[in-house]
PDB file of N, CA and C in Angstrom:
ATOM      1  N   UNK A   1     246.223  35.355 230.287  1.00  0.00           N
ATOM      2  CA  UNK A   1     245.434  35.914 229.219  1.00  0.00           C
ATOM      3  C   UNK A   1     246.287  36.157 227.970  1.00  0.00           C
ATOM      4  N   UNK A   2     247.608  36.169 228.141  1.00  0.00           N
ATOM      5  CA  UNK A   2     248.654  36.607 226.958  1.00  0.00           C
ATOM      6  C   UNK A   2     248.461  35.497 226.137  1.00  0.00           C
ATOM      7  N   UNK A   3     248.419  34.325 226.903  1.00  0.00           N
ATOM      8  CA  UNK A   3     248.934  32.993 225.781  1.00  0.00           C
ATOM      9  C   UNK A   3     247.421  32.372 225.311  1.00  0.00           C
ATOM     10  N   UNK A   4     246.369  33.326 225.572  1.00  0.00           N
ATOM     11  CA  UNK A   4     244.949  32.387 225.157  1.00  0.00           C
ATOM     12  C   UNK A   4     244.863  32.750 224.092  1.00  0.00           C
ATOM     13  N   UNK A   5     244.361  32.188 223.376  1.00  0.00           N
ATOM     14  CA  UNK A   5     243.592  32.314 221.767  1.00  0.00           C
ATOM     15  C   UNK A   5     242.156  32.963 221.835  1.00  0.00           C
ATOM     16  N   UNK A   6     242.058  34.208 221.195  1.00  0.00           N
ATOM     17  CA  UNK A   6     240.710  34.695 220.777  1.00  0.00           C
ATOM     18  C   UNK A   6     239.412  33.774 221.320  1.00  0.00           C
ATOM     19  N   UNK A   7     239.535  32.894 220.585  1.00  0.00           N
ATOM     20  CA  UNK A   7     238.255  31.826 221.029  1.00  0.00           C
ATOM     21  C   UNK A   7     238.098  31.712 222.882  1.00  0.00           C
ATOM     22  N   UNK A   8     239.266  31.407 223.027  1.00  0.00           N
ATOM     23  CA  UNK A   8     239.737  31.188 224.602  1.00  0.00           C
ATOM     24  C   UNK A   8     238.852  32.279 225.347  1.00  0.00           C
ATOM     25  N   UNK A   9     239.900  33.223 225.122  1.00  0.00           N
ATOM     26  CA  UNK A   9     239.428  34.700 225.666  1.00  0.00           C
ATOM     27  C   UNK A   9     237.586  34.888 225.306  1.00  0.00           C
ATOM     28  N   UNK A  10     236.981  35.024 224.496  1.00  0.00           N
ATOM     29  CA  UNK A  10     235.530  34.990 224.597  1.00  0.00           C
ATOM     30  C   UNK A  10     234.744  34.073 225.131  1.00  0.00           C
ATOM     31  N   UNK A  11     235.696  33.152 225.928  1.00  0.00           N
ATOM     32  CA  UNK A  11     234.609  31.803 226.539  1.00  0.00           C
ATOM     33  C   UNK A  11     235.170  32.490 227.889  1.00  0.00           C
ATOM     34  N   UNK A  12     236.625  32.888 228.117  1.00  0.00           N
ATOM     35  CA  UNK A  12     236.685  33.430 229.546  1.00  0.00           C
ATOM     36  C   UNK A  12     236.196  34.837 230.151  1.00  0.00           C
ATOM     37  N   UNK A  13     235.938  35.824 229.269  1.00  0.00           N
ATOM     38  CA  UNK A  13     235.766  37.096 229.796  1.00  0.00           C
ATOM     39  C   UNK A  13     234.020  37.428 229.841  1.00  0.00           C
ATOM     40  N   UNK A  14     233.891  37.474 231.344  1.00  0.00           N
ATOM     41  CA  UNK A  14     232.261  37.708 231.141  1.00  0.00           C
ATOM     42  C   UNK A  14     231.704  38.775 230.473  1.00  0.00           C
ATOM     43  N   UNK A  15     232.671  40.137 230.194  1.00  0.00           N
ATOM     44  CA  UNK A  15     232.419  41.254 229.324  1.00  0.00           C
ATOM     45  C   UNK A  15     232.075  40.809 227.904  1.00  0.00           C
ATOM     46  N   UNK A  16     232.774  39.624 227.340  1.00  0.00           N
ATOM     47  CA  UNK A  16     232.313  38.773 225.858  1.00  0.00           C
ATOM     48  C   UNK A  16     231.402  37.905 226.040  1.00  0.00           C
ATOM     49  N   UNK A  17     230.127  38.244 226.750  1.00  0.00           N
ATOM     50  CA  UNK A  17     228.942  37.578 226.987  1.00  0.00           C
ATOM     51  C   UNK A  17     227.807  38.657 227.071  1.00  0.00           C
ATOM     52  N   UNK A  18     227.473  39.425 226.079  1.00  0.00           N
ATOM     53  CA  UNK A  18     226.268  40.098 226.217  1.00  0.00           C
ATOM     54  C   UNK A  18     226.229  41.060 227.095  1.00  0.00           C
ATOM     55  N   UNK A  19     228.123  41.947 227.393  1.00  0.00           N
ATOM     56  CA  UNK A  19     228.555  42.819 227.968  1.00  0.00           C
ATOM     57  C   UNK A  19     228.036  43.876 227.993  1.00  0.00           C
ATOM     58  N   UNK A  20     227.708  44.389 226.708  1.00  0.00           N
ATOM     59  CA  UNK A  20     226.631  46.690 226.544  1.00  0.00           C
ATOM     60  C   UNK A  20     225.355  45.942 227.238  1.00  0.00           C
ATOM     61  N   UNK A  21     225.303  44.793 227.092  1.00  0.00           N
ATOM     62  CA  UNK A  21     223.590  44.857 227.317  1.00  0.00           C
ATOM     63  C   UNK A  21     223.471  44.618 228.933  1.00  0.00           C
ATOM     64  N   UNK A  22     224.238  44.419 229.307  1.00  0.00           N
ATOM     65  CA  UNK A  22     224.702  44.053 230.746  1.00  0.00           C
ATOM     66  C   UNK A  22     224.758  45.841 231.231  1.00  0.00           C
ATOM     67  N   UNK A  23     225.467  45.875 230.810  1.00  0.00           N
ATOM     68  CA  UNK A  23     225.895  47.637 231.530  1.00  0.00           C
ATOM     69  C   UNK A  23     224.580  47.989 231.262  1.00  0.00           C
ATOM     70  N   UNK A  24     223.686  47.926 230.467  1.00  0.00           N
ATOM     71  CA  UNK A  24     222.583  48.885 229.912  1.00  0.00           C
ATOM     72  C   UNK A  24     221.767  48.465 230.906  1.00  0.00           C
ATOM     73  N   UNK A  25     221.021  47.062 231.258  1.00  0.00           N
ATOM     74  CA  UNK A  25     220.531  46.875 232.083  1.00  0.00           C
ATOM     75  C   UNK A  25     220.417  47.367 233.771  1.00  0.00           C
ATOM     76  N   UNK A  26     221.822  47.422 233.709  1.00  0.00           N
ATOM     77  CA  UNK A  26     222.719  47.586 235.240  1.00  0.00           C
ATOM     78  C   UNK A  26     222.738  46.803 235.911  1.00  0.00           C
ATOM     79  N   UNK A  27     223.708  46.812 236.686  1.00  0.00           N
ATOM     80  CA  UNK A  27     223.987  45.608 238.028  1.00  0.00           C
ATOM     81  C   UNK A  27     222.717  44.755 239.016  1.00  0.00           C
ATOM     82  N   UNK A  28     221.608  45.446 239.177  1.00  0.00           N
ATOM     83  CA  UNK A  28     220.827  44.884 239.928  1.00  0.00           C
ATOM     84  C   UNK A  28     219.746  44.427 239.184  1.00  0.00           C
ATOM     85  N   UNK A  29     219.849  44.936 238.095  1.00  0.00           N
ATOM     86  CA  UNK A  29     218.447  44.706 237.177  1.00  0.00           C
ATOM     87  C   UNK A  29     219.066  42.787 236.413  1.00  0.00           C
ATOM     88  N   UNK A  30     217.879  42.430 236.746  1.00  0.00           N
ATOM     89  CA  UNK A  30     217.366  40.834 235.689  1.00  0.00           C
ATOM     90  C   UNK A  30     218.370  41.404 233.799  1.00  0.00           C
ATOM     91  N   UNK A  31     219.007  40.682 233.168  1.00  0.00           N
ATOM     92  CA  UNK A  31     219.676  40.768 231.982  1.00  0.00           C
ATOM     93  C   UNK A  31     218.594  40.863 231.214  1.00  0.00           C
ATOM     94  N   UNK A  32     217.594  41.560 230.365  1.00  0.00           N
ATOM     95  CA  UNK A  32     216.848  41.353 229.371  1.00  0.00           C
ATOM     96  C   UNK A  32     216.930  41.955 228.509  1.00  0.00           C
ATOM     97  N   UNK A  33     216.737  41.778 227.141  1.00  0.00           N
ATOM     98  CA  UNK A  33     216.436  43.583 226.250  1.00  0.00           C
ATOM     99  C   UNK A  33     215.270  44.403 226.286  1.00  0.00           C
ATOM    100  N   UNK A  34     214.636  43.653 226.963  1.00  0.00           N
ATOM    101  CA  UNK A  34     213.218  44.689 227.099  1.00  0.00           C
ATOM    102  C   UNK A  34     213.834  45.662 228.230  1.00  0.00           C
ATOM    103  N   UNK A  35     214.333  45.560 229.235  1.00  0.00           N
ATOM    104  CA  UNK A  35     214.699  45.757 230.476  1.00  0.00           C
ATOM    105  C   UNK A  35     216.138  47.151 229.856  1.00  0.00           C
ATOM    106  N   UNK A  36     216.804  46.745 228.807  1.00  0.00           N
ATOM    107  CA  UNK A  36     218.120  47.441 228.046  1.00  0.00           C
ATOM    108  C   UNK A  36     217.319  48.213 227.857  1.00  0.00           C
ATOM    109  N   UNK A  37     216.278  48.224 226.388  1.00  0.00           N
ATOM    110  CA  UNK A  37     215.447  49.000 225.949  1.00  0.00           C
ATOM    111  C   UNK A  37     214.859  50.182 227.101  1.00  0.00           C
ATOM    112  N   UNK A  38     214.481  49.700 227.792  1.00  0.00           N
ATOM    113  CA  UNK A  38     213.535  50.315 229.009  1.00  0.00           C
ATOM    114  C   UNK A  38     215.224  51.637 229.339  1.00  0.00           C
ATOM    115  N   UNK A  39     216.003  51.135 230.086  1.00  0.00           N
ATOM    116  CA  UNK A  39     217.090  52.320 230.468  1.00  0.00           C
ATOM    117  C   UNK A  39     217.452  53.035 229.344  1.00  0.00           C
ATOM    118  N   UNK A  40     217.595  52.966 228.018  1.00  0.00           N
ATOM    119  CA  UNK A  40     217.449  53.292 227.135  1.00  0.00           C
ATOM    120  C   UNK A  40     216.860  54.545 226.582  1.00  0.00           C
ATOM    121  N   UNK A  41     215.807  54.783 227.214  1.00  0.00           N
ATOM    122  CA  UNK A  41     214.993  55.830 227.097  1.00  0.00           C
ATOM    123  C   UNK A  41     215.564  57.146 227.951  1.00  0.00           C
ATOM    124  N   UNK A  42     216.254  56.598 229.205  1.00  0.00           N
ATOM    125  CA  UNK A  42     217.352  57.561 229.720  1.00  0.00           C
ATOM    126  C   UNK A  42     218.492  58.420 229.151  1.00  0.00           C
ATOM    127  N   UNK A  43     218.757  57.723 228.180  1.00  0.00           N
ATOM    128  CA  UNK A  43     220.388  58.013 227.433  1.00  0.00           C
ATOM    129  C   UNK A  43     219.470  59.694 227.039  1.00  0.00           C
ATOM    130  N   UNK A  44     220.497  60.277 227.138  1.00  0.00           N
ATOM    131  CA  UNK A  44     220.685  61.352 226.384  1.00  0.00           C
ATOM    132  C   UNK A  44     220.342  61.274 224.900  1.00  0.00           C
ATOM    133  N   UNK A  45     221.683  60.669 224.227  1.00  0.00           N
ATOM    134  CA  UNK A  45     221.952  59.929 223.176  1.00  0.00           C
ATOM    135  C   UNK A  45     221.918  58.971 222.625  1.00  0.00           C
ATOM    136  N   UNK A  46     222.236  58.423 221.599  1.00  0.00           N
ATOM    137  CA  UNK A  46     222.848  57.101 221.003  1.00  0.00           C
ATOM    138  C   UNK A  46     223.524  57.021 220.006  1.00  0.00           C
ATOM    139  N   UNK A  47     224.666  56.722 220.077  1.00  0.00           N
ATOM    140  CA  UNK A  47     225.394  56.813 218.810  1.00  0.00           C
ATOM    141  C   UNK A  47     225.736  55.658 218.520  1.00  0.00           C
ATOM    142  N   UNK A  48     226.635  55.406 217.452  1.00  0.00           N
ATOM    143  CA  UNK A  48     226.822  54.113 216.447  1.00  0.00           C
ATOM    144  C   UNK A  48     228.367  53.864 215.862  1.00  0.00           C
ATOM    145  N   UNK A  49     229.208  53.492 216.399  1.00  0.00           N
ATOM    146  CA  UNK A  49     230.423  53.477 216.052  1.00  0.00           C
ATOM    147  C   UNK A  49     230.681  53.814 214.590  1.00  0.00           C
ATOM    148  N   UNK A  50     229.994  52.393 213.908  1.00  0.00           N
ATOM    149  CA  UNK A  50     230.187  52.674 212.539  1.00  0.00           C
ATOM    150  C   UNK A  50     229.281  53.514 211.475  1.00  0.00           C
ATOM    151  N   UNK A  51     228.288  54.378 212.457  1.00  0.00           N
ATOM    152  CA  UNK A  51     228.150  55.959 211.416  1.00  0.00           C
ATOM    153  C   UNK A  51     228.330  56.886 212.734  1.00  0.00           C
ATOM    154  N   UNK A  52     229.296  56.837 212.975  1.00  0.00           N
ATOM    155  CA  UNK A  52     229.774  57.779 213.630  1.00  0.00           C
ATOM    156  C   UNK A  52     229.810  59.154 213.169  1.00  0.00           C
ATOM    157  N   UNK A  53     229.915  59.883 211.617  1.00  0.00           N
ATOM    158  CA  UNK A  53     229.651  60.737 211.253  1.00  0.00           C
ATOM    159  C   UNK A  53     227.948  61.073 211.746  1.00  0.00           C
ATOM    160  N   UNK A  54     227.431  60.403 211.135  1.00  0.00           N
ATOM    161  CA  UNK A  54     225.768  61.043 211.467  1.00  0.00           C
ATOM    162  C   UNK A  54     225.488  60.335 212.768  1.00  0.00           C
ATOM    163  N   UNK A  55     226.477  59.756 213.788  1.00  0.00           N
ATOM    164  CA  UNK A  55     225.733  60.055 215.284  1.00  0.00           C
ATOM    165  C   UNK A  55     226.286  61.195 216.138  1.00  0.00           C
ATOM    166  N   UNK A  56     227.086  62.018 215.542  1.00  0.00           N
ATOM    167  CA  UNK A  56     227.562  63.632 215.691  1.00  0.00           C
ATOM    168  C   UNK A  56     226.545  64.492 215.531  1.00  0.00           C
ATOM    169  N   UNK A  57     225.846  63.946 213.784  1.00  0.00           N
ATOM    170  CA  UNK A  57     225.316  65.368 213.615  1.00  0.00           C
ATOM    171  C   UNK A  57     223.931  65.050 214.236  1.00  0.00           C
ATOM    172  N   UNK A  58     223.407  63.845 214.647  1.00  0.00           N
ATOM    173  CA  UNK A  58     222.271  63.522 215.635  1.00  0.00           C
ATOM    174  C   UNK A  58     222.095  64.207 217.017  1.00  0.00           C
ATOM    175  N   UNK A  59     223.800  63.773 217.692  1.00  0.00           N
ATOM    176  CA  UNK A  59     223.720  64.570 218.915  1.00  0.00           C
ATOM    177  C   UNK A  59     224.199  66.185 218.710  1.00  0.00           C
ATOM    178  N   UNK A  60     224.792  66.718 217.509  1.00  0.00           N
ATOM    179  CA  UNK A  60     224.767  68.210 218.063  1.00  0.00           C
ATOM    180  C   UNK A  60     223.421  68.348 217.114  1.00  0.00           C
ATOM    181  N   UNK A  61     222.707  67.611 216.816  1.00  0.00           N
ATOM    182  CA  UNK A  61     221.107  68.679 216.617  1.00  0.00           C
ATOM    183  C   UNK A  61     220.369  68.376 218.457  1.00  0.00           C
ATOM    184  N   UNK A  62     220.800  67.583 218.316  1.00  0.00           N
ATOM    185  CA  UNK A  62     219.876  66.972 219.610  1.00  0.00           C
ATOM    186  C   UNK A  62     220.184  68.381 220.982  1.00  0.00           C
ATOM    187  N   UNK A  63     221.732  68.538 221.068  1.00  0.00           N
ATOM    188  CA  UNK A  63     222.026  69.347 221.978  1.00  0.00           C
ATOM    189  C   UNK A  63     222.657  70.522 221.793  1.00  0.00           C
ATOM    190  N   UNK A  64     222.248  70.983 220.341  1.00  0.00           N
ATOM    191  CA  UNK A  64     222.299  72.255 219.478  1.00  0.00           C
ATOM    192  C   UNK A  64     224.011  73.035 220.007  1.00  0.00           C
ATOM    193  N   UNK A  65     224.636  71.916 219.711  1.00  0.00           N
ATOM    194  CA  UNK A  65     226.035  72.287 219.667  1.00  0.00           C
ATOM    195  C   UNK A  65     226.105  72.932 218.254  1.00  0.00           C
ATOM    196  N   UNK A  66     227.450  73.479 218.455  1.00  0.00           N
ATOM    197  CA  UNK A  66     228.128  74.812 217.005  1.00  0.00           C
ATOM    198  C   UNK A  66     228.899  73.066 216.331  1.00  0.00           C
ATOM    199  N   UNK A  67     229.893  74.141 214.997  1.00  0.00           N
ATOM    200  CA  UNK A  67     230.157  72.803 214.258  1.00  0.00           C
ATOM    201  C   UNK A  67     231.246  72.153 215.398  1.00  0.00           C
ATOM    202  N   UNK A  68     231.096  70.568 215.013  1.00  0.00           N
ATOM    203  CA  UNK A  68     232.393  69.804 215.187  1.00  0.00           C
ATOM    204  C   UNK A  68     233.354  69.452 214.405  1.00  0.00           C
ATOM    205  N   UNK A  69     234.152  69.940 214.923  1.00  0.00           N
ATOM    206  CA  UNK A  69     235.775  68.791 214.034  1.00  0.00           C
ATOM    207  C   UNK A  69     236.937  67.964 214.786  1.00  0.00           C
ATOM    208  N   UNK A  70     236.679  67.187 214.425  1.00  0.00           N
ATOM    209  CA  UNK A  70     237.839  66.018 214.954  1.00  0.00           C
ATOM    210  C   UNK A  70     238.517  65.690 213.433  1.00  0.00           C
ATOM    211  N   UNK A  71     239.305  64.463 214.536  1.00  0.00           N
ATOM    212  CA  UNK A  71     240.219  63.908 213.426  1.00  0.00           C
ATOM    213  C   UNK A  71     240.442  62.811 214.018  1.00  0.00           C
ATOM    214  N   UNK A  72     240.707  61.645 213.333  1.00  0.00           N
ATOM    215  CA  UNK A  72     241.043  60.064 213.862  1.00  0.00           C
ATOM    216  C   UNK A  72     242.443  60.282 214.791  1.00  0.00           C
ATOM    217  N   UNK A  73     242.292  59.514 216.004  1.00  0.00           N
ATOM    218  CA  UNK A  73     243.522  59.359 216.462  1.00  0.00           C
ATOM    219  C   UNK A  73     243.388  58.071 216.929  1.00  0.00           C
ATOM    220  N   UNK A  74     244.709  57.381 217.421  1.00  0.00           N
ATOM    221  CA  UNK A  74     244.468  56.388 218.120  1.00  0.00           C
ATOM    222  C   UNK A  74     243.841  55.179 217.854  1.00  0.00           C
ATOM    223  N   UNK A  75     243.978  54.937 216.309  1.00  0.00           N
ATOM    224  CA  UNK A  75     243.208  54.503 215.310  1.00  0.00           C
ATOM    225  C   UNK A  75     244.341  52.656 215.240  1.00  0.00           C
ATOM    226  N   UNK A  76     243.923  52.000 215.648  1.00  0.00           N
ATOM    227  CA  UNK A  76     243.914  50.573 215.555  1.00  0.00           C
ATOM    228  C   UNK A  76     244.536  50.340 214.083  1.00  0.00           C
ATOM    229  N   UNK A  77     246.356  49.788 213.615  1.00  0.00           N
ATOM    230  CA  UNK A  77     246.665  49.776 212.763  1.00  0.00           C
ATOM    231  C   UNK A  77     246.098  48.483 212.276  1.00  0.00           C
ATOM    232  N   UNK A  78     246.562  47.441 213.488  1.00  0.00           N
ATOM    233  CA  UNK A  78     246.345  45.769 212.950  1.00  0.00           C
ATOM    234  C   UNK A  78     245.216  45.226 213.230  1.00  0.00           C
ATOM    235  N   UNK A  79     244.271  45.701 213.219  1.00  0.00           N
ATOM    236  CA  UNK A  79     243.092  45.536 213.148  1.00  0.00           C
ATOM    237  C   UNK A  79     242.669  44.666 212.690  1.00  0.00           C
ATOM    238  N   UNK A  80     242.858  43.213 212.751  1.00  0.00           N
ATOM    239  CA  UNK A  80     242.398  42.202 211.882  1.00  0.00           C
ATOM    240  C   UNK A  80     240.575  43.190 210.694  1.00  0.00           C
ATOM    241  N   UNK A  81     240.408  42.816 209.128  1.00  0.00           N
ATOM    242  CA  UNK A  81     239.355  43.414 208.754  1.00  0.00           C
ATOM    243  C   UNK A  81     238.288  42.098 209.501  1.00  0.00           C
ATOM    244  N   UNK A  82     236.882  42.515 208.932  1.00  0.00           N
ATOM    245  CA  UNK A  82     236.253  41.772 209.367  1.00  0.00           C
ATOM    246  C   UNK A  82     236.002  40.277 208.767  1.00  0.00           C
ATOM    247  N   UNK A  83     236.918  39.888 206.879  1.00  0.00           N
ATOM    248  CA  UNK A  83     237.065  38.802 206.227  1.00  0.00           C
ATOM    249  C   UNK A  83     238.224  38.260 206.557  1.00  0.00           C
ATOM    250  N   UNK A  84     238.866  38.598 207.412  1.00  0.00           N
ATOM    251  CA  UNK A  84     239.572  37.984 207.668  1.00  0.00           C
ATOM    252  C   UNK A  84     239.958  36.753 208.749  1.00  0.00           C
ATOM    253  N   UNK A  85     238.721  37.142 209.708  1.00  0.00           N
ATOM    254  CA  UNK A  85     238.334  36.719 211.120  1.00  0.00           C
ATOM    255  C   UNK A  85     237.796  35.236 210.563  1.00  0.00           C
ATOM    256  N   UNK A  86     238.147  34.358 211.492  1.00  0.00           N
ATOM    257  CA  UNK A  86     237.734  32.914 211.083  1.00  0.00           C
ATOM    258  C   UNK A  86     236.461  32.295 211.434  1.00  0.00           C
ATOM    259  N   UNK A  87     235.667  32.319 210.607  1.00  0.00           N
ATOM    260  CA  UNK A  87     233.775  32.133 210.952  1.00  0.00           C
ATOM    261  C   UNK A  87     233.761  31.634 211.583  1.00  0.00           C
ATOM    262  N   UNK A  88     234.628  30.328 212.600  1.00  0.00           N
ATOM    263  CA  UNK A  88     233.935  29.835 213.892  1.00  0.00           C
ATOM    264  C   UNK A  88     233.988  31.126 215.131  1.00  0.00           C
ATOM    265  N   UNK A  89     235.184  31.763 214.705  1.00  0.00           N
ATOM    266  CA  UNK A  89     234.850  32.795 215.859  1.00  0.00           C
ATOM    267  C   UNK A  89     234.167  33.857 215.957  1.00  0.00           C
ATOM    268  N   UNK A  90     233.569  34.140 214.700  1.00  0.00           N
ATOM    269  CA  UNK A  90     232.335  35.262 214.395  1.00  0.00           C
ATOM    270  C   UNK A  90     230.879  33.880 214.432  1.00  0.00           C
ATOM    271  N   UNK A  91     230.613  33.211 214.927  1.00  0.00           N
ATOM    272  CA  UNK A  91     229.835  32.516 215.181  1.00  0.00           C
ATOM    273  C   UNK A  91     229.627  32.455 217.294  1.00  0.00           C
ATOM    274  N   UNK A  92     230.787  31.592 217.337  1.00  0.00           N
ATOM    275  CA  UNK A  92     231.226  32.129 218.753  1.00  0.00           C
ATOM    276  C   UNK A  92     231.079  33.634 219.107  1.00  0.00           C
ATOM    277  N   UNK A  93     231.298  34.287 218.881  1.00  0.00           N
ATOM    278  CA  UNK A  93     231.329  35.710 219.363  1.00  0.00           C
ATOM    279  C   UNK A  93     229.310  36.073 219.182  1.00  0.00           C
ATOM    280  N   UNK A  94     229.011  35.833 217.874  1.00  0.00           N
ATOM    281  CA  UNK A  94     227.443  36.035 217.737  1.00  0.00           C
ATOM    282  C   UNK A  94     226.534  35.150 218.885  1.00  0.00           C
ATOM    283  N   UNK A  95     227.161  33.877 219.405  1.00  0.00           N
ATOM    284  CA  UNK A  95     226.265  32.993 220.399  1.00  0.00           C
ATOM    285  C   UNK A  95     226.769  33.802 221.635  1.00  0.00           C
ATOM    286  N   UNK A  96     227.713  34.388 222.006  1.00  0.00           N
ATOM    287  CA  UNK A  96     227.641  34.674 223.391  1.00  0.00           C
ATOM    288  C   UNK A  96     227.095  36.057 223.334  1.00  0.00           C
ATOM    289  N   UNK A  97     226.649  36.838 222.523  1.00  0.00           N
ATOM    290  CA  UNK A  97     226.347  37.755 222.165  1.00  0.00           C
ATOM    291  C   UNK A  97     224.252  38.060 221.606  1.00  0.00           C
ATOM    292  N   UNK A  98     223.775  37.249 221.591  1.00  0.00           N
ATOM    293  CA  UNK A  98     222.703  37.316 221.166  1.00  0.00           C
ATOM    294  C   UNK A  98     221.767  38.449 221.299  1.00  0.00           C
ATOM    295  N   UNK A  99     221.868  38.510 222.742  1.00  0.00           N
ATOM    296  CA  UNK A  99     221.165  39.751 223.240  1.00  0.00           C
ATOM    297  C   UNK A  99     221.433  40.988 222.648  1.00  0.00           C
ATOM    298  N   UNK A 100     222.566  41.069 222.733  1.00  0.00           N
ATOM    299  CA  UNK A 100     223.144  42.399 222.293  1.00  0.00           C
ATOM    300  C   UNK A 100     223.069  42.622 220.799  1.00  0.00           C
ATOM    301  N   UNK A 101     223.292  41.284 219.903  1.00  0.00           N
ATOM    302  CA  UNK A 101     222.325  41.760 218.875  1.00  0.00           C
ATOM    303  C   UNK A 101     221.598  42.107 218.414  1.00  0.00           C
ATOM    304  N   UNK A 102     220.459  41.475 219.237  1.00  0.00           N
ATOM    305  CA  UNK A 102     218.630  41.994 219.293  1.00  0.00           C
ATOM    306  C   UNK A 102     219.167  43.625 219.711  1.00  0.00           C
ATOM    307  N   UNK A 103     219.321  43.850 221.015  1.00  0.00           N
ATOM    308  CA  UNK A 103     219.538  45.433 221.110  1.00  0.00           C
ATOM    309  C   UNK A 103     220.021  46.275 220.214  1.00  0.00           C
ATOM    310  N   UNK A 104     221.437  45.793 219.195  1.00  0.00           N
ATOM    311  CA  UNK A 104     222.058  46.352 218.296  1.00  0.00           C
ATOM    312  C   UNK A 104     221.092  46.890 217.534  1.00  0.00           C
ATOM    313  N   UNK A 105     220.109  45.845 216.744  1.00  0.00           N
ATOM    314  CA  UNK A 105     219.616  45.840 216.227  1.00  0.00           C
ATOM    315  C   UNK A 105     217.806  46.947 215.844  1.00  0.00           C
ATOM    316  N   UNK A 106     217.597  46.389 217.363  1.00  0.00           N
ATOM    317  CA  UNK A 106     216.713  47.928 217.816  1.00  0.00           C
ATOM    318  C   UNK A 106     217.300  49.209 217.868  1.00  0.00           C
ATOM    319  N   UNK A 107     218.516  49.426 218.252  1.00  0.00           N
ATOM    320  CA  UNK A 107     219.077  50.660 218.611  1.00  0.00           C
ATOM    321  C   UNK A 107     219.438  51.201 216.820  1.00  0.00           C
ATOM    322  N   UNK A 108     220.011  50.032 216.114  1.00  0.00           N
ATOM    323  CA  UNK A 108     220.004  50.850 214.592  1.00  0.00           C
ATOM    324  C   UNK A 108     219.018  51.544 213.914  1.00  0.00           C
ATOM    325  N   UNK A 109     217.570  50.733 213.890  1.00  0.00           N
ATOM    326  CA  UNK A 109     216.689  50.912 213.673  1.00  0.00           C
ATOM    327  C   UNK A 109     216.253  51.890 213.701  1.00  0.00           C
ATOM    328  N   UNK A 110     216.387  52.560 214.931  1.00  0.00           N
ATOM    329  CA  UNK A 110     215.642  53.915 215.660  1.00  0.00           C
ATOM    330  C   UNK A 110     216.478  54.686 215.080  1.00  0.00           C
ATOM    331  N   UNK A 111     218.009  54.406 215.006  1.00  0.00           N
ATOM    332  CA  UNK A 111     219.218  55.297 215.042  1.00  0.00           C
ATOM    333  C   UNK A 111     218.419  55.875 213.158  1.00  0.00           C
ATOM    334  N   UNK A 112     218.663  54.983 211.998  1.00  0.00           N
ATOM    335  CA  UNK A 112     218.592  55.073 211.268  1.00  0.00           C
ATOM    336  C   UNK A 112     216.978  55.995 210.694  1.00  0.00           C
ATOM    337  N   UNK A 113     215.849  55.852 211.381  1.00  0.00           N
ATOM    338  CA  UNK A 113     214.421  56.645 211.485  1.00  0.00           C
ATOM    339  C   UNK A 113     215.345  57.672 211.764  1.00  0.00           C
ATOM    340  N   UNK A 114     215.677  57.769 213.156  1.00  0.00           N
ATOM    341  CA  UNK A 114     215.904  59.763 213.301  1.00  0.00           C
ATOM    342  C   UNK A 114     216.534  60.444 211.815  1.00  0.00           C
ATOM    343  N   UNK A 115     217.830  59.679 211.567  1.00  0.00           N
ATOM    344  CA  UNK A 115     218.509  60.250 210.018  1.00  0.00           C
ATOM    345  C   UNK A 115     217.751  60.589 209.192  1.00  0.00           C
ATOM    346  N   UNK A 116     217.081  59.748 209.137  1.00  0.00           N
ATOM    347  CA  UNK A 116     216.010  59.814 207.989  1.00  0.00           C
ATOM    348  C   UNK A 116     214.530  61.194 207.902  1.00  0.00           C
ATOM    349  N   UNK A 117     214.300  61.205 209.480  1.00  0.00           N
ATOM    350  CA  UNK A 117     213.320  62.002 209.542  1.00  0.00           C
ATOM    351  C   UNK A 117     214.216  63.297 209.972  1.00  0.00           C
ATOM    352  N   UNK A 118     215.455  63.435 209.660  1.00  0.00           N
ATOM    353  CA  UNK A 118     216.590  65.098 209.392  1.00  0.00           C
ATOM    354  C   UNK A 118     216.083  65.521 208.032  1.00  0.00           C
TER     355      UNK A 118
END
């Protein structure tokens, strides 16, 4: 795995194939997003990496926590940005990924209504 290339690695790791939507589904359940959606309704929560600020203040309204404070740690220096990444492999990564877009995509949706109706 040391000497594969990015591309490599997302054609070999079944986790870079529609992996959250896999876990969301669970192990015995058929892969679908209706099926994601459906366990979905279980979560407690949902948060959003990248508004991670307002999926805090979602879940402490949700579970009427006092204030929070953090601070970044552990924070990824070389982070390739995201213009930097070479469009066949943000293409590649979007085809083995489809599902989980559609889900992404529902899950923002909703994410973004609750904000809105704060």
């Amino acid at each position: 795995m040391k000497h594969m290339s990015f591309g490599d690695y997302i054609d070999w790791d079944p986790q870079a194939t529609n992996g959250q939507t896999k876990q969301i589904c669970g192990v015995k359940s058929q892969l679908s997003v209706e099926k994601a959606k459906e366990n979905l309704l279980e979560f407690g929560s949902i948060g959003i990496t990248e508004m991670f600020n307002e999926s805090l203040l979602l879940i402490k309204k949700k579970f009427k926590w006092g204030n929070i404070k953090y601070k970044k740690v552990n924070v990824t220096k070389s982070r390739p940005l995201l213009n930097e990444v070479p469009i066949d492999i943000i293409k590649k990564i979007e085809k083995h990924n489809e599902l989980g877009i559609e889900l992404f995509q529902y899950i923002k949706s909703n994410f973004i209504k609750q904000i809105n109706d704060l």
